[in-house]
Protein backbone atom coordinates (compact mmCIF):
# COMPACT_ATOMS: atom_id res chain seq x y z
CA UNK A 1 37.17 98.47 -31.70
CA UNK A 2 40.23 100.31 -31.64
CA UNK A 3 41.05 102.85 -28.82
CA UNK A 4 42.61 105.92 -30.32
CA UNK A 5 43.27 108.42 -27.23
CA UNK A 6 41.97 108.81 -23.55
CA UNK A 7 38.29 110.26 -24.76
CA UNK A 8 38.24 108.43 -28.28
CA UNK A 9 36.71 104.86 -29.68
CA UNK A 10 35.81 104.01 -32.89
CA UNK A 11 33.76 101.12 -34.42
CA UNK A 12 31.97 99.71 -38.06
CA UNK A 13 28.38 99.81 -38.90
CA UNK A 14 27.14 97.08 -41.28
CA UNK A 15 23.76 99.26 -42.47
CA UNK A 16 21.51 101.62 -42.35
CA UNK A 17 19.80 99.53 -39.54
CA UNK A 18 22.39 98.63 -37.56
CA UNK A 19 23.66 102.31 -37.85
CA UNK A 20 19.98 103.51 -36.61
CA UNK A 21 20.64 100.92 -33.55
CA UNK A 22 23.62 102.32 -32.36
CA UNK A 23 21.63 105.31 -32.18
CA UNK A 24 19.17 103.75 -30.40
CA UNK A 25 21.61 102.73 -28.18
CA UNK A 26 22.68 106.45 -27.62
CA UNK A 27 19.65 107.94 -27.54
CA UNK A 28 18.51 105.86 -23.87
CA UNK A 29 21.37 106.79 -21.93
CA UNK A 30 21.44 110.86 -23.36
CA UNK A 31 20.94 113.37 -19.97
CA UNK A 32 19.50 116.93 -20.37
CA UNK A 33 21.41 119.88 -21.60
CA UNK A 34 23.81 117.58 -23.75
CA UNK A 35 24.61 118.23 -27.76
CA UNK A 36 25.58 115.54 -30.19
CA UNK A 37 27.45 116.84 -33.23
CA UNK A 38 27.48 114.59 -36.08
CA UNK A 39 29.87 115.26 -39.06
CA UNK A 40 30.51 113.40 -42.31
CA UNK A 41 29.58 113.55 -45.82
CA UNK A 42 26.36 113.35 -47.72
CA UNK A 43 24.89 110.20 -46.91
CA UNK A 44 26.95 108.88 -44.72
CA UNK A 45 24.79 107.93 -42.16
CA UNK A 46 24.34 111.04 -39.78
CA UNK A 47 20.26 111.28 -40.12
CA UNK A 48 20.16 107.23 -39.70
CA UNK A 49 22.01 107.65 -36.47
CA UNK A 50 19.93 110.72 -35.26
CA UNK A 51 16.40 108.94 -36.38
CA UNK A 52 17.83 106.19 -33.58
CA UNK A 53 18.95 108.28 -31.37
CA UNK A 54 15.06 109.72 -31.67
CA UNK A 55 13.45 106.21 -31.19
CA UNK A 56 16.09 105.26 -27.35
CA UNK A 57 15.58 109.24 -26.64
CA UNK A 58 11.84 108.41 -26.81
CA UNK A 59 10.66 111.04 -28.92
CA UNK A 60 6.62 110.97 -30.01
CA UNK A 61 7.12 111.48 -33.65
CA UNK A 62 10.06 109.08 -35.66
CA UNK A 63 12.78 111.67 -36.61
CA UNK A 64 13.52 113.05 -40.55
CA UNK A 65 16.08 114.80 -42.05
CA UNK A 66 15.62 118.60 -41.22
CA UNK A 67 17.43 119.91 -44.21
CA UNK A 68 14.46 122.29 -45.32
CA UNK A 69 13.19 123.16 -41.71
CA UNK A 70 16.66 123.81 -40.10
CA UNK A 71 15.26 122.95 -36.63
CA UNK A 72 12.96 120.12 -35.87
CA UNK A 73 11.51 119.78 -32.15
CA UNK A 74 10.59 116.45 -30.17
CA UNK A 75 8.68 116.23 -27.23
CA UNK A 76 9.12 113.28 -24.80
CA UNK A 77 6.30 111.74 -23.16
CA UNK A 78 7.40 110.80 -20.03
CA UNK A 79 8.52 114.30 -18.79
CA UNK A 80 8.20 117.21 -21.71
CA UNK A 81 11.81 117.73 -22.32
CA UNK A 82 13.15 118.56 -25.65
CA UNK A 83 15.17 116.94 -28.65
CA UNK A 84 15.90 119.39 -30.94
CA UNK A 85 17.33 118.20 -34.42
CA UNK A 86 19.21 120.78 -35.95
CA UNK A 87 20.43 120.47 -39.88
CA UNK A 88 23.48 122.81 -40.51
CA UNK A 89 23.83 121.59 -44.54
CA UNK A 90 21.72 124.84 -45.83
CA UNK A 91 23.75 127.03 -43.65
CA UNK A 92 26.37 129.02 -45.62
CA UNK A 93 27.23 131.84 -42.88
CA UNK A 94 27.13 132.77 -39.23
CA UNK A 95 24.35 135.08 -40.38
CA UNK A 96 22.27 132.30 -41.03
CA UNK A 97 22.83 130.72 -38.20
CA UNK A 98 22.13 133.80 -35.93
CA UNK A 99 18.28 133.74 -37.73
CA UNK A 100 17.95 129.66 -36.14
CA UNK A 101 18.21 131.07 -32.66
CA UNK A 102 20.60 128.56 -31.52
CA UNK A 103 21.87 130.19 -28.67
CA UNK A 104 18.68 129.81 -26.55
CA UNK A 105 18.07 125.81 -27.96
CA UNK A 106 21.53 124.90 -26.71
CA UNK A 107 21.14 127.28 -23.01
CA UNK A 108 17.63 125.03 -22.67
CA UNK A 109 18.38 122.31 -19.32
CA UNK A 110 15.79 120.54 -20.12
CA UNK A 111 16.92 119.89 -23.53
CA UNK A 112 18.90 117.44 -25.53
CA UNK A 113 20.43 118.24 -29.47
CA UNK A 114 21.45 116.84 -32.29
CA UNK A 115 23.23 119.09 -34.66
CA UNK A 116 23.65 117.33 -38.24
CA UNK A 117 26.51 118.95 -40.59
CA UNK A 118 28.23 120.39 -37.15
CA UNK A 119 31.27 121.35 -38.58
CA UNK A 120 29.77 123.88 -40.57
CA UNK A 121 30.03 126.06 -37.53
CA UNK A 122 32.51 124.43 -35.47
CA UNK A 123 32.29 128.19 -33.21
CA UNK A 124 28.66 126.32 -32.19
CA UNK A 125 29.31 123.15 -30.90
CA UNK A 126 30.03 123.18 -27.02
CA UNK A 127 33.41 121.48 -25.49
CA UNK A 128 31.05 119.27 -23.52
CA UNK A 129 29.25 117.87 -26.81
CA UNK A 130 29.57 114.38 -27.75
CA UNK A 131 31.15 114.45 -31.29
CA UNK A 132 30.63 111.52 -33.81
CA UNK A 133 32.31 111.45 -37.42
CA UNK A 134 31.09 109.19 -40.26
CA UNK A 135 32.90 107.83 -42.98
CA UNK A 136 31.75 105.78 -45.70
CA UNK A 137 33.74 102.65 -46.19
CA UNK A 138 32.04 101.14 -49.42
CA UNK A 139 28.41 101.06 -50.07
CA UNK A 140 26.87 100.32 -46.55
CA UNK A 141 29.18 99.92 -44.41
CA UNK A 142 29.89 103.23 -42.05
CA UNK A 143 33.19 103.69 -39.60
CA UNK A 144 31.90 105.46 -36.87
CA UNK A 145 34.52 107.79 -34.78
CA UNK A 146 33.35 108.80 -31.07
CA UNK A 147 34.80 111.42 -28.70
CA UNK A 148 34.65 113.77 -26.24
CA UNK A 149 36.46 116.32 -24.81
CA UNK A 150 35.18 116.30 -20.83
CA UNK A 151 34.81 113.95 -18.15
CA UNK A 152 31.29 114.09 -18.33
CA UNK A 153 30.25 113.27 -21.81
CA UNK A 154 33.17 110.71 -21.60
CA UNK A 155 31.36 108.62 -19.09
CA UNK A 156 28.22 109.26 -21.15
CA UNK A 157 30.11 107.48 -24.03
CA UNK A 158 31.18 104.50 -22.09
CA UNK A 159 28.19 103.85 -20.88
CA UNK A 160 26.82 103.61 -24.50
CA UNK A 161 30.08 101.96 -25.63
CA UNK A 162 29.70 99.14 -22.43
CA UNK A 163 25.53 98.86 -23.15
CA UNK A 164 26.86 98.80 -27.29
CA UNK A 165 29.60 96.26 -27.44
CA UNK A 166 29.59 94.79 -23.78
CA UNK A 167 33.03 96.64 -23.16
């Protein structure tokens, strides 16, 4: 697991399962008010992650892929707060976006997001958000790039590196 720069690690997925563990993995240690932008191609792993992310987040209903709905909503038991899944790939134009009502999903505190396709509208995605690329490497395998860009979602991504890969 190669270190690339002061808030950047990267690391291999072996499947769909494994992929939707390191979600999992995620999704436990995520605090309120914090946005996860996954990017990558089309199939490349971004709604396996999220659907994990879902199941350590401890959402009531599994995720899906939002592609049709745009935004999905998931409640958490324990204390009522938010998930929202959010699936950019339909979106052609900030005037699509505007029609989502995105600003007041990522303002929400007691909120966490996922935003699938991010870099459709890069002018969205916070400087405090957790950003993970995927890249296919053959058939199931997935390299998985993670960063941040503050303090505070860095520690958030040690955490889940240290409770990932004991390091």
């Amino acid at each position: 697991m190669p270190v690339l720069d002061q808030f950047t690690f990267e690391c291999l997925s072996h499947g769909e399962e494994q992929t939707q563990r390191l979600g999992a993995r995620l999704g436990i240690l995520l605090p309120a008010h914090v946005v996860i932008a996954l990017t990558g191609t089309l199939g490349s792993g971004k709604t396996q992650f999220a659907r994990g992310i879902g199941m350590g987040w401890g959402a009531l209903q599994p995720l899906r892929s939002p592609t049709f709905t745009l935004v999905q909503e998931h409640r958490r038991a324990k204390d009522g707060d938010v998930l929202y899944h959010i699936d950019l790939y339909r979106i052609e134009n900030g005037a699509g976006l505007q029609s989502l009502g995105l600003d007041e999903i990522l303002e929400d505190d007691h909120s966490a997001c996922i935003i699938e396709w991010a870099d459709r509208a890069p002018e969205l995605i916070p400087p405090d958000a957790i950003i993970v690329r995927f890249e296919m490497t053959n058939e199931s395998k997935r390299h998985l790039t993670f960063s941040a860009k503050t303090a505070e979602t860095w520690r958030v991504l040690l955490a889940f590196r240290k409770s990932a890969f004991g390091v």
